[in-house]
N, C-alpha and C. Protein backbone atom coordinates (compact mmCIF):
# COMPACT_ATOMS: atom_id res chain seq x y z
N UNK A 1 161.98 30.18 -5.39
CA UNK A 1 163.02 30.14 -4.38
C UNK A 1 162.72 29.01 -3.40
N UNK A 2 163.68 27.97 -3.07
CA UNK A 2 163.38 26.74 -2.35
C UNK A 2 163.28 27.53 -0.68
N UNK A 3 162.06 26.77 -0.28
CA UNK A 3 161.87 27.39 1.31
C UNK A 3 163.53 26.82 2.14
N UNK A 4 163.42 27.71 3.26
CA UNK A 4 164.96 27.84 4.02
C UNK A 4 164.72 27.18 5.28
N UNK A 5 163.43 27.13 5.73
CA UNK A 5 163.09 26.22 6.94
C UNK A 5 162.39 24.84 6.40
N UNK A 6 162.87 24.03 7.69
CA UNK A 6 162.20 23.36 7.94
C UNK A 6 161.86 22.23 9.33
N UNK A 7 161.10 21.32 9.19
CA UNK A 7 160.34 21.14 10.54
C UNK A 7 161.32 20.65 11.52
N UNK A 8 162.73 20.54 11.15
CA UNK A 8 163.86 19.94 11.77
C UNK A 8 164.64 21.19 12.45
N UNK A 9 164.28 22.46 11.67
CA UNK A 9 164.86 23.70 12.23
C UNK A 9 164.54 24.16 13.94
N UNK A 10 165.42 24.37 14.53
CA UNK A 10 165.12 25.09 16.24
C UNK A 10 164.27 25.65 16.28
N UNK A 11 163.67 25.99 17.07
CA UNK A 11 162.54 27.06 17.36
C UNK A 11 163.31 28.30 17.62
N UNK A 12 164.21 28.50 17.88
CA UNK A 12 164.45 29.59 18.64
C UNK A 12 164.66 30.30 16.99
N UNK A 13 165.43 29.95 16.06
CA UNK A 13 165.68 30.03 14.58
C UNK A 13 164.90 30.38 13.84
N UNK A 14 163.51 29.33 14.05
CA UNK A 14 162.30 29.79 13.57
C UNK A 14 161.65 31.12 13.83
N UNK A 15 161.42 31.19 15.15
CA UNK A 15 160.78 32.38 16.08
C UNK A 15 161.32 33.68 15.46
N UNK A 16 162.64 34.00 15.91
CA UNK A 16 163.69 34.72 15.46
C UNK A 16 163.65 35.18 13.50
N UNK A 17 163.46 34.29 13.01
CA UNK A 17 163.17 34.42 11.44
C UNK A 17 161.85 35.13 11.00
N UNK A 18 160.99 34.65 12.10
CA UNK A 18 159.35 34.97 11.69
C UNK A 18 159.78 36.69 12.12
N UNK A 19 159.64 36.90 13.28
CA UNK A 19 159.94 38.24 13.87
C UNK A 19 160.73 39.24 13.23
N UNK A 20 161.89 39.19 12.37
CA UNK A 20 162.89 39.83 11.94
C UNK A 20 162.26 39.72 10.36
N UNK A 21 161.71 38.73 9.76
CA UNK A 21 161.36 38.88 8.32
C UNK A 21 159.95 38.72 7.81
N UNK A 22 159.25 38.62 8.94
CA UNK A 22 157.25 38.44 8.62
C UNK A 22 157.25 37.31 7.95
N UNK A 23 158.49 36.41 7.64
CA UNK A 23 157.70 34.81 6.61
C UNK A 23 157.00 34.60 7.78
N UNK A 24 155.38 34.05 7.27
CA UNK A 24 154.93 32.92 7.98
C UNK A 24 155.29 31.68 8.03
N UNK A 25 155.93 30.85 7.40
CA UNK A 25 156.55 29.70 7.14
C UNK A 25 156.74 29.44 8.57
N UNK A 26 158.19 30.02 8.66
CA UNK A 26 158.79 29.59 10.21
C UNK A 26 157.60 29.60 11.48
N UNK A 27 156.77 30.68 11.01
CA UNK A 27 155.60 30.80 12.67
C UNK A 27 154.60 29.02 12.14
N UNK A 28 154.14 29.10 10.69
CA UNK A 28 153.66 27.97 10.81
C UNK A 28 154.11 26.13 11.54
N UNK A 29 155.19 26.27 11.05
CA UNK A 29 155.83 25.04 11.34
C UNK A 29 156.22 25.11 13.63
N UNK A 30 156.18 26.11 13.78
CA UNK A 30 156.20 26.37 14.93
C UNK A 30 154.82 26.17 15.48
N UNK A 31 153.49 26.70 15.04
CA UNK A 31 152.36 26.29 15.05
C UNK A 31 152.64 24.69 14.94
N UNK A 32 152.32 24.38 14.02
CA UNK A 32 152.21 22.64 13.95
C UNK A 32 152.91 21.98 14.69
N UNK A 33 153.86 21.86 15.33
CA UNK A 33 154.64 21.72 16.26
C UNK A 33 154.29 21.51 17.58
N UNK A 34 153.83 22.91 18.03
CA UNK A 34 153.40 23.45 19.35
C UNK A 34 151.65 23.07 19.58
N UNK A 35 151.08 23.09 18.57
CA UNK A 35 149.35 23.35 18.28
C UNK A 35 148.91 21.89 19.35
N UNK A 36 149.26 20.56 19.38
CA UNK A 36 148.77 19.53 19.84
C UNK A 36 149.20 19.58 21.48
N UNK A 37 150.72 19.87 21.82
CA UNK A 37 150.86 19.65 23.11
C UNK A 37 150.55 20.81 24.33
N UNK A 38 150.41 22.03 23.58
CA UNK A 38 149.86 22.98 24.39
C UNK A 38 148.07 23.08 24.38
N UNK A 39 147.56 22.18 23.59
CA UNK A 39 146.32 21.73 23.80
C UNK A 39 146.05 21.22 24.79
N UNK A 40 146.93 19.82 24.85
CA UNK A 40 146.85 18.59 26.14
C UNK A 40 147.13 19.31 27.34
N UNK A 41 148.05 20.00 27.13
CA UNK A 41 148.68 21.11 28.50
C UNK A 41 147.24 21.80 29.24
N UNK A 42 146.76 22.42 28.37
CA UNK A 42 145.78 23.39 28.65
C UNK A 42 144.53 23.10 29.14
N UNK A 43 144.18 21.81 28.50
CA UNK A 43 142.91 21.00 28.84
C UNK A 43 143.21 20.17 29.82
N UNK A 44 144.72 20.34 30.20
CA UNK A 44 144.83 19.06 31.48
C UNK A 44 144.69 20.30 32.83
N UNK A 45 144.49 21.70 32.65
CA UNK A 45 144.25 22.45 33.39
C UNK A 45 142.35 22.70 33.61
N UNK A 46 141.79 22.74 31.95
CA UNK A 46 140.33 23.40 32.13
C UNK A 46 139.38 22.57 31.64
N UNK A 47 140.08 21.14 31.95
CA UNK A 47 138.92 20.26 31.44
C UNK A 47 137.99 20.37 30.18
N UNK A 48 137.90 21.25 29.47
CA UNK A 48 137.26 21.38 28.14
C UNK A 48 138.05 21.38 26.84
N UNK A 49 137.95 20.80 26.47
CA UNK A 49 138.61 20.93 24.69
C UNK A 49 139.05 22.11 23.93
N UNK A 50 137.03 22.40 23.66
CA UNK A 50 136.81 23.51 23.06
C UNK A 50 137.71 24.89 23.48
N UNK A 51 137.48 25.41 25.00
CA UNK A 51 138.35 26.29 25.39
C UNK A 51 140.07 25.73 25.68
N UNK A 52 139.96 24.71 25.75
CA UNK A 52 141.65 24.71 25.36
C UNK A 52 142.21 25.04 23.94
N UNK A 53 141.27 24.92 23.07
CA UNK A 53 141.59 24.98 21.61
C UNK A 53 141.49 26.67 21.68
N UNK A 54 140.65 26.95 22.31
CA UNK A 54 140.86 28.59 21.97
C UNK A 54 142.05 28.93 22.99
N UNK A 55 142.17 28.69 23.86
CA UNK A 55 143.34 29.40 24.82
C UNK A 55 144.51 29.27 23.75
N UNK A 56 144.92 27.95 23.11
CA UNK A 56 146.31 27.63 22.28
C UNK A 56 146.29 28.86 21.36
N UNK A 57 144.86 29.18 21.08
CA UNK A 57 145.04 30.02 19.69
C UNK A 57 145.18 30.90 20.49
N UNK A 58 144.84 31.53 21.58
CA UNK A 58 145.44 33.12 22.20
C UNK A 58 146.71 33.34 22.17
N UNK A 59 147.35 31.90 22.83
CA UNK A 59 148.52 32.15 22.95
C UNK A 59 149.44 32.00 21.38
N UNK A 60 148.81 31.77 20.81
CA UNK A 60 149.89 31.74 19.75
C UNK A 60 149.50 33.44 19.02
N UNK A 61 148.03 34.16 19.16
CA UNK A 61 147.99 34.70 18.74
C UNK A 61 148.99 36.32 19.42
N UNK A 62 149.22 36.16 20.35
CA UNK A 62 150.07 37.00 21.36
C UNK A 62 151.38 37.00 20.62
N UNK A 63 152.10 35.44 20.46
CA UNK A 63 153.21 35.43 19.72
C UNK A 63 153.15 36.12 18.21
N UNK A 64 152.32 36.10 17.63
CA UNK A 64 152.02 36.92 16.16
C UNK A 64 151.79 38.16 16.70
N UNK A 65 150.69 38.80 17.04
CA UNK A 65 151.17 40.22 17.51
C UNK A 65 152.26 40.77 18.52
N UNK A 66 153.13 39.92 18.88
CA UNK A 66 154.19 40.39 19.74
C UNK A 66 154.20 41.29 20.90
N UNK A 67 152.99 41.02 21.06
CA UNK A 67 152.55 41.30 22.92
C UNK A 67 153.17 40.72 23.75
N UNK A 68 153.53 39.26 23.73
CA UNK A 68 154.78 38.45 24.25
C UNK A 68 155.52 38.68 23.57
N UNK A 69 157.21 38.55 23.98
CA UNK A 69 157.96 38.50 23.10
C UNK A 69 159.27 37.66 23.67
N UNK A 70 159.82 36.92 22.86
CA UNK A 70 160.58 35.72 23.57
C UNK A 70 162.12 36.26 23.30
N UNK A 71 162.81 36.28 24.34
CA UNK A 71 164.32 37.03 24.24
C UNK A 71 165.19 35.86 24.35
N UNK A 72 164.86 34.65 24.82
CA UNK A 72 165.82 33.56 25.17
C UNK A 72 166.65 34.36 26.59
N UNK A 73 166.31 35.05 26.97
CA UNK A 73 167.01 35.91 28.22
C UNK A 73 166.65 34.32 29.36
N UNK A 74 168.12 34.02 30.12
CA UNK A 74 167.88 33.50 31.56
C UNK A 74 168.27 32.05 30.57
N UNK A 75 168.27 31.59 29.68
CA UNK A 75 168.51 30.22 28.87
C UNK A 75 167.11 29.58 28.71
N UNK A 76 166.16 30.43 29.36
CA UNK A 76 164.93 29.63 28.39
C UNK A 76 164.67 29.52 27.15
N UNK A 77 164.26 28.17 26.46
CA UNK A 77 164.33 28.18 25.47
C UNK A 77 162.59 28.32 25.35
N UNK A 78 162.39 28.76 23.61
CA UNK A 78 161.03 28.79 23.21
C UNK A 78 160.01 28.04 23.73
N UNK A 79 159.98 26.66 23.91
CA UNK A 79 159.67 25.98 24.39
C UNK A 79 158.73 26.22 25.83
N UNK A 80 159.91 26.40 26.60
CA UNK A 80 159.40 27.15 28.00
C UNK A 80 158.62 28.02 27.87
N UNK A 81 159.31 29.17 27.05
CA UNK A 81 158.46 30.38 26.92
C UNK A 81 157.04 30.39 26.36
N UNK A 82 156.72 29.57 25.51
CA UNK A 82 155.36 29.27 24.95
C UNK A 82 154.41 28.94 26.06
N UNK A 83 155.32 27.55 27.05
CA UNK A 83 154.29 27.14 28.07
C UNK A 83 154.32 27.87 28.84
N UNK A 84 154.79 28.76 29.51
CA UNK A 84 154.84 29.78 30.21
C UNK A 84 153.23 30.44 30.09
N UNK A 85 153.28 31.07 28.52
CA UNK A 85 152.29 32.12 28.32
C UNK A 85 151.27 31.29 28.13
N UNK A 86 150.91 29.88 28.39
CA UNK A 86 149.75 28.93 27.91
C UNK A 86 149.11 28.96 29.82
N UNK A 87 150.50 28.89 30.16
CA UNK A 87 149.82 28.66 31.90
C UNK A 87 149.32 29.68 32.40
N UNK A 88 150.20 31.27 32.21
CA UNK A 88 149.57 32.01 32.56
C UNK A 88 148.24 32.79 31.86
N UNK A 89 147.84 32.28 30.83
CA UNK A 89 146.78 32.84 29.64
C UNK A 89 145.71 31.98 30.52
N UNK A 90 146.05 30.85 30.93
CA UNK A 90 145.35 29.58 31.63
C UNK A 90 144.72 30.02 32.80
N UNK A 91 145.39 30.11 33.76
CA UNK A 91 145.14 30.69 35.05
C UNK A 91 144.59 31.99 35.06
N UNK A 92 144.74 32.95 34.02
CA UNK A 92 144.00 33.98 33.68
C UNK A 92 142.60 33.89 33.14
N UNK A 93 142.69 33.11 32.88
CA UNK A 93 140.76 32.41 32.22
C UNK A 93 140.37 31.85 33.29
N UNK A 94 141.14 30.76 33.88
CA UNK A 94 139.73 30.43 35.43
C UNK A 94 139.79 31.35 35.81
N UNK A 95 140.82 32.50 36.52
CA UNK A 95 140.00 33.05 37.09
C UNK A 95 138.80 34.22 37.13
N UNK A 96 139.36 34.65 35.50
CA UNK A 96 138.06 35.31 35.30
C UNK A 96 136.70 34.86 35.56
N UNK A 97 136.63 33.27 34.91
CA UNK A 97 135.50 32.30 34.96
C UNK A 97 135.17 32.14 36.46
N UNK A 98 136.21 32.49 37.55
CA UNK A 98 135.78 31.75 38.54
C UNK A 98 135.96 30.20 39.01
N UNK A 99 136.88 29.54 38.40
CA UNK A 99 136.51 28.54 38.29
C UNK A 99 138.13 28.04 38.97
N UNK A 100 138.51 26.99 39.37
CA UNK A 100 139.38 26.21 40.14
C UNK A 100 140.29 25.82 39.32
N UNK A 101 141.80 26.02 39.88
CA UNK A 101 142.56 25.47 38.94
C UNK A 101 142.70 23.98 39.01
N UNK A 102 142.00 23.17 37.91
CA UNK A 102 142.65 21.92 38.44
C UNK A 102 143.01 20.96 37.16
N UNK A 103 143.63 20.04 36.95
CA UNK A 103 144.11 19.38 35.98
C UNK A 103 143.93 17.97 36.35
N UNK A 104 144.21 17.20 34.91
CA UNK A 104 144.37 15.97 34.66
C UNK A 104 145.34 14.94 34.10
N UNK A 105 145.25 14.43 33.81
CA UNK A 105 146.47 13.46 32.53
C UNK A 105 145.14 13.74 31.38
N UNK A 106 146.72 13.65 30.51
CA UNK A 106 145.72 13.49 28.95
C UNK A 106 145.36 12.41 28.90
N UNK A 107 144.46 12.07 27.91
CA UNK A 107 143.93 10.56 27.52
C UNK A 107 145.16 9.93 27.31
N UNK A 108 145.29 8.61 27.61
CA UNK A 108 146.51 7.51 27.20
C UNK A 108 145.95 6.60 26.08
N UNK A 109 146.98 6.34 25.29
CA UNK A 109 147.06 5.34 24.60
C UNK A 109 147.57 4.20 24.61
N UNK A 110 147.21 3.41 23.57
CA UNK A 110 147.46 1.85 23.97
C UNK A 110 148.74 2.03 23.22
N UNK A 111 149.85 0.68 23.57
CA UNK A 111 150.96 0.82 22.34
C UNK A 111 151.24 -0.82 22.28
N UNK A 112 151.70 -0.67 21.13
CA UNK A 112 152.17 -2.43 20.72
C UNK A 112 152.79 -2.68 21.51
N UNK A 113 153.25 -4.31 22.15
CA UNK A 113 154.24 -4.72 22.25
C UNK A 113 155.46 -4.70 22.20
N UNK A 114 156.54 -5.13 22.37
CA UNK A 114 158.08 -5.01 21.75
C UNK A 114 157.99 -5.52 20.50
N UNK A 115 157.56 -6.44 19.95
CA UNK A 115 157.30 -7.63 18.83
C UNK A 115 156.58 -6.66 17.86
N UNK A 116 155.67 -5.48 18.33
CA UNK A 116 155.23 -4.16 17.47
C UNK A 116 153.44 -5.46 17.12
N UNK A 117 153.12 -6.12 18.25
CA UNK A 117 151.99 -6.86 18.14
C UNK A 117 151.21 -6.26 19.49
N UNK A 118 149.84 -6.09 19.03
CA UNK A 118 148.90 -5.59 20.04
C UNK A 118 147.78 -6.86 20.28
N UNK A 119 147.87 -7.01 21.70
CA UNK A 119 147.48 -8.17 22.06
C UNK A 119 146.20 -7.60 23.05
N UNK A 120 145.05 -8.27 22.82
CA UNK A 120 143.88 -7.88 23.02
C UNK A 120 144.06 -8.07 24.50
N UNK A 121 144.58 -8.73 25.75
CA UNK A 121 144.49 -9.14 26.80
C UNK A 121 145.42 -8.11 27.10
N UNK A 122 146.69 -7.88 26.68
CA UNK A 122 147.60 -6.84 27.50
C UNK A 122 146.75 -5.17 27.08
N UNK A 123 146.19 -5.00 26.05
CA UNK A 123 145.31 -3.69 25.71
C UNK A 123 144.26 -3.32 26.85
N UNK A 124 143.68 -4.30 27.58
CA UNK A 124 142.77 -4.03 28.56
C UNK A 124 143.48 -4.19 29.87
N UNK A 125 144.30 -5.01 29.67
CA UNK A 125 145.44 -4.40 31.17
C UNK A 125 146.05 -2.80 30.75
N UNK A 126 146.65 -2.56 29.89
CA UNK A 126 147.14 -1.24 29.81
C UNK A 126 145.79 -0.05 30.03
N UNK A 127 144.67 -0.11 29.37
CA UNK A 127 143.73 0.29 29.59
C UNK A 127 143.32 0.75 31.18
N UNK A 128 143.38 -0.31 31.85
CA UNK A 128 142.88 -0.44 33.14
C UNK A 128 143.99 -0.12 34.31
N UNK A 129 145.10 -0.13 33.52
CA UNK A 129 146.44 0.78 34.86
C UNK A 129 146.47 2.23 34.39
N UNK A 130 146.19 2.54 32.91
CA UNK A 130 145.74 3.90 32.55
C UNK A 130 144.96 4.67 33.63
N UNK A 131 143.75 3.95 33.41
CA UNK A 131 142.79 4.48 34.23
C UNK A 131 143.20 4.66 35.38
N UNK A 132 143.29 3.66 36.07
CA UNK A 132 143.84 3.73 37.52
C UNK A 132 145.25 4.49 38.01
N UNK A 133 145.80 5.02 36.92
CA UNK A 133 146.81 6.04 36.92
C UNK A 133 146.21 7.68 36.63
N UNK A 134 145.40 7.81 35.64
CA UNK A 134 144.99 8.51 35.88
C UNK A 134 143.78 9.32 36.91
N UNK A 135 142.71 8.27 37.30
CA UNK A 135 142.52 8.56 38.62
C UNK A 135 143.76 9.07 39.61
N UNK A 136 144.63 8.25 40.18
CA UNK A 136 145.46 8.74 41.18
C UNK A 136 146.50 10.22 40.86
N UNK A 137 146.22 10.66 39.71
CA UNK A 137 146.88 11.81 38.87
C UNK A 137 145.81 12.91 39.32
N UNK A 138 144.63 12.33 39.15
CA UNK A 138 143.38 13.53 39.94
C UNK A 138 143.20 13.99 40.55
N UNK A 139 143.76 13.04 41.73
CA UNK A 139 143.72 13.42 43.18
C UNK A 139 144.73 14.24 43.55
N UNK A 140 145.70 14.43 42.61
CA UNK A 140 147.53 15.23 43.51
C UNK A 140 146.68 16.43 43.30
N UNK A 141 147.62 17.57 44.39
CA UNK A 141 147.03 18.96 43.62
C UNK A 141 147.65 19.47 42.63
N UNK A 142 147.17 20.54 42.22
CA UNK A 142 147.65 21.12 40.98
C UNK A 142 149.21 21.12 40.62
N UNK A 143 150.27 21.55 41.40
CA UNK A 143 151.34 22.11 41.16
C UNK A 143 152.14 20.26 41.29
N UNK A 144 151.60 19.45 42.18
CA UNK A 144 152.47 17.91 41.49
C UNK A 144 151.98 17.78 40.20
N UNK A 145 150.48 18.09 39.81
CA UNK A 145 150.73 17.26 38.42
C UNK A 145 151.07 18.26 37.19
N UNK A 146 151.10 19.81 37.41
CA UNK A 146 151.96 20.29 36.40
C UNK A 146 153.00 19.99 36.58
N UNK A 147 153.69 19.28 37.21
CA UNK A 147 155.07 19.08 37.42
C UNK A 147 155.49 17.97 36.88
N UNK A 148 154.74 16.96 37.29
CA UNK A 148 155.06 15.34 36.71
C UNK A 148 154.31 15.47 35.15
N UNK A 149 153.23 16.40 34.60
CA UNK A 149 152.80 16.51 33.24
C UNK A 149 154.08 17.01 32.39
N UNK A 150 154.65 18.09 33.24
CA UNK A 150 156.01 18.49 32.23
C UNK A 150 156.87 17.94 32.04
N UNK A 151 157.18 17.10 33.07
CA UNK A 151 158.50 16.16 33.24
C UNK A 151 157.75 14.73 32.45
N UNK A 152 156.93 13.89 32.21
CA UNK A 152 156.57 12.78 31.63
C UNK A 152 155.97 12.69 29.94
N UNK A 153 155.87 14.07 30.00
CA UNK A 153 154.80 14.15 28.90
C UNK A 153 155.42 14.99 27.93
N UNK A 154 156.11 16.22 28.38
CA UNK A 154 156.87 17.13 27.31
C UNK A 154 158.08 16.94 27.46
N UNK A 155 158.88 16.01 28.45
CA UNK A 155 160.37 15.84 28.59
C UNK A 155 161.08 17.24 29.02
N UNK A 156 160.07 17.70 29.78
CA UNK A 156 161.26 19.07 30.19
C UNK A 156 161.98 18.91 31.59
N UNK A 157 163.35 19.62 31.26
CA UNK A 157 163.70 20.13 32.50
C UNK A 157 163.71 20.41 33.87
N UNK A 158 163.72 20.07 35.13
CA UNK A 158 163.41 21.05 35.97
C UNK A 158 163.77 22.29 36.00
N UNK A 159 164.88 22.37 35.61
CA UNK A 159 165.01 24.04 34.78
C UNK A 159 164.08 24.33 34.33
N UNK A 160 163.64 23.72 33.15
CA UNK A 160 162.39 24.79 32.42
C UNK A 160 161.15 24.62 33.10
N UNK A 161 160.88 23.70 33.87
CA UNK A 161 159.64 23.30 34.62
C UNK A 161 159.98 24.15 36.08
N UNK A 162 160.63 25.30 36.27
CA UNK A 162 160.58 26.03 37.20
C UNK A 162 160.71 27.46 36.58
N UNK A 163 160.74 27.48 35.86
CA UNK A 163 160.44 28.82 35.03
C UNK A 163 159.41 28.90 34.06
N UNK A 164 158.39 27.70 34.15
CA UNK A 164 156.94 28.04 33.60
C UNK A 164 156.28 28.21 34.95
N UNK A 165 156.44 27.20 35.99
CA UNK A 165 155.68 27.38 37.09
C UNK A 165 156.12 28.27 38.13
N UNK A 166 156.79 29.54 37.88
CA UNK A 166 157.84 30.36 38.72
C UNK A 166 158.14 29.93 39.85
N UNK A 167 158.65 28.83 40.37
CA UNK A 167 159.55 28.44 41.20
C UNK A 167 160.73 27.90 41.30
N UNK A 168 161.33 27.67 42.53
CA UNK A 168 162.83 27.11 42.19
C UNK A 168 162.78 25.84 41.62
N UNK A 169 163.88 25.38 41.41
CA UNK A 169 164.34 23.78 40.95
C UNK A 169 164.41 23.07 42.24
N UNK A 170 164.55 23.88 43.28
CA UNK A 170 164.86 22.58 44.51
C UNK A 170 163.14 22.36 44.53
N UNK A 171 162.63 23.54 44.83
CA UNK A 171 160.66 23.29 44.64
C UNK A 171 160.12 22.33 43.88
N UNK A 172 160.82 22.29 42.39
CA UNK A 172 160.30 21.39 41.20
C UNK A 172 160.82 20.14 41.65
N UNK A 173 161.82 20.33 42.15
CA UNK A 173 162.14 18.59 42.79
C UNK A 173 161.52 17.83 43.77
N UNK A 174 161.17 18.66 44.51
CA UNK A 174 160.01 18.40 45.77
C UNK A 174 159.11 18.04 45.17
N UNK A 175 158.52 18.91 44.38
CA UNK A 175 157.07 18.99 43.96
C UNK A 175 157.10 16.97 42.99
N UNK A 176 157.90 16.74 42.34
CA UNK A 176 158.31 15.89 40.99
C UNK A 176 158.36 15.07 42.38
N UNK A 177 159.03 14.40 43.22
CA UNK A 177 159.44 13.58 44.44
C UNK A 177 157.92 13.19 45.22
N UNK A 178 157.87 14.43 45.78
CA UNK A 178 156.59 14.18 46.54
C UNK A 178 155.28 13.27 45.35
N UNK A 179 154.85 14.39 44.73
CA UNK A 179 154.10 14.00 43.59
C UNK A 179 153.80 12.01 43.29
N UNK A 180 155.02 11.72 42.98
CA UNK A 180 155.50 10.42 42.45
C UNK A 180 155.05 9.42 43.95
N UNK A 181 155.56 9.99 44.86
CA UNK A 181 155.33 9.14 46.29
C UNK A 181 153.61 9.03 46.27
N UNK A 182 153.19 10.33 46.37
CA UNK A 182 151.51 10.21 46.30
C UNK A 182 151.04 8.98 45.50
N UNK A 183 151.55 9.08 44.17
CA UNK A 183 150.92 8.73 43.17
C UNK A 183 151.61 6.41 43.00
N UNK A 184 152.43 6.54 44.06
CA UNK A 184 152.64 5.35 44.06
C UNK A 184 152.23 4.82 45.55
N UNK A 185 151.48 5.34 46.09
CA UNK A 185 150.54 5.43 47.13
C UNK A 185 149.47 4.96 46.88
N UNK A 186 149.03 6.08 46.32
CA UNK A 186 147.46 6.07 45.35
C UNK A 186 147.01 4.76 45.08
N UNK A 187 148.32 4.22 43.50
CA UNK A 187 148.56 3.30 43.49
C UNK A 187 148.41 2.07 43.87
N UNK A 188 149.49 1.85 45.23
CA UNK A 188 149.32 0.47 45.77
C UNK A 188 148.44 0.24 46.48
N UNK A 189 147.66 1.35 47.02
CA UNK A 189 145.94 1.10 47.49
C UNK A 189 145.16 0.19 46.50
N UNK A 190 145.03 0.42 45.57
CA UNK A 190 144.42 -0.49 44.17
C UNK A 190 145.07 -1.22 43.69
N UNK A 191 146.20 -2.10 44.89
CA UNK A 191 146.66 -3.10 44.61
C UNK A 191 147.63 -2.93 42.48
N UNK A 192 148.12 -1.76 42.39
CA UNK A 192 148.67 -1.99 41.28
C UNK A 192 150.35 -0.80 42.14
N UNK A 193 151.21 -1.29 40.89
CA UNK A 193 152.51 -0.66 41.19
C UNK A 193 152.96 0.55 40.20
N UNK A 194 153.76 1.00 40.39
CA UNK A 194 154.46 2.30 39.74
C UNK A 194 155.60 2.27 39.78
N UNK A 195 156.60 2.33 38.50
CA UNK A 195 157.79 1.92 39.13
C UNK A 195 158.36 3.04 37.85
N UNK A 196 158.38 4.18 38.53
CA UNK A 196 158.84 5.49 37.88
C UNK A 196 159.85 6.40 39.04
């Protein structure tokens, strides 16, 4: 029988399929999917790898035993709802640990040119506004850079970026506004610009 999903299928479709018929298929491709950016998410909260790699697997393992359970109730989509249970699985581990909530940017990468040519002189400039971007990403507190991480990095919403971080949208706009001002602050102290 030819499989009925695939990696082009919704999540919400997927989710919904796994739950109602036990294929793993649909939960896998939802795994592979989800497995890399709720990593970066998680480790941009606990600084370690290793336990970000296990937090992803809690949270996905919650979604397989259906301890969470995702209704699409309120128009969140899967999406949200995953990061939702990554932040709060998150914040539930420091504080058991004791430990401070604080985050980072993920590692950056270099990217070609327009011409799709990587030029050894612009690689160590990109390199070096990286850095100096991510330094000034260090310094915001927590709730600007989950904010500008969701909005730059996963393309979400302030809708959905106020219903992982339970606050309003006028908050997420503040938070996304302010944030950006800091960080082009930060910035022009080290003599470099931001033009986001």
């Amino acid at each position: 029988m030819a499989n009925a999903y695939s990696s082009d299928s919704p999540d919400n479709e997927l989710y919904f399929n796994f739950i109602t018929t036990g294929d793993e298929e649909p939960f896998r491709i939802l795994f592979d999917r989800y497995r890399s950016p709720l990593i970066l998410f998680i480790d941009d909260m606990v600084h370690n790898s290793d336990d970000a790699e296990d937090l992803m697997m809690d949270c996905f393992a919650r979604v397989i035993s259906l301890q969470a359970r995702y209704t699409g109730r309120n128009g969140a989509s899967f999406k949200t709802w995953l990061f939702t249970i990554a932040r709060n699985r998150t914040y539930s581990f420091l504080r058991r640990n004791g430990k401070d909530i604080q985050q980072s940017e993920p590692d950056m990468y270099v990217e070609a040119d327009s011409t799709g040519n990587t030029n050894p002189d612009s690689k160590i400039l990109k390199n070096e506004r990286d850095i100096k971007l991510k330094a000034a990403l260090d310094t915001l507190p927590a709730d600007y850079r989950t904010a500008l991480y969701l909005t730059y990095y996963e393309n979400m919403r302030s809708v959905e970026i106020a219903q992982i971080m339970n606050k309003s949208i006028k908050q997420i706009y503040n938070l996304i506004a302010r944030g950006k001002d800091r960080l082009r602050e930060s910035l022009k102290e080290d003599g470099y610009t931001w033009d986001i």
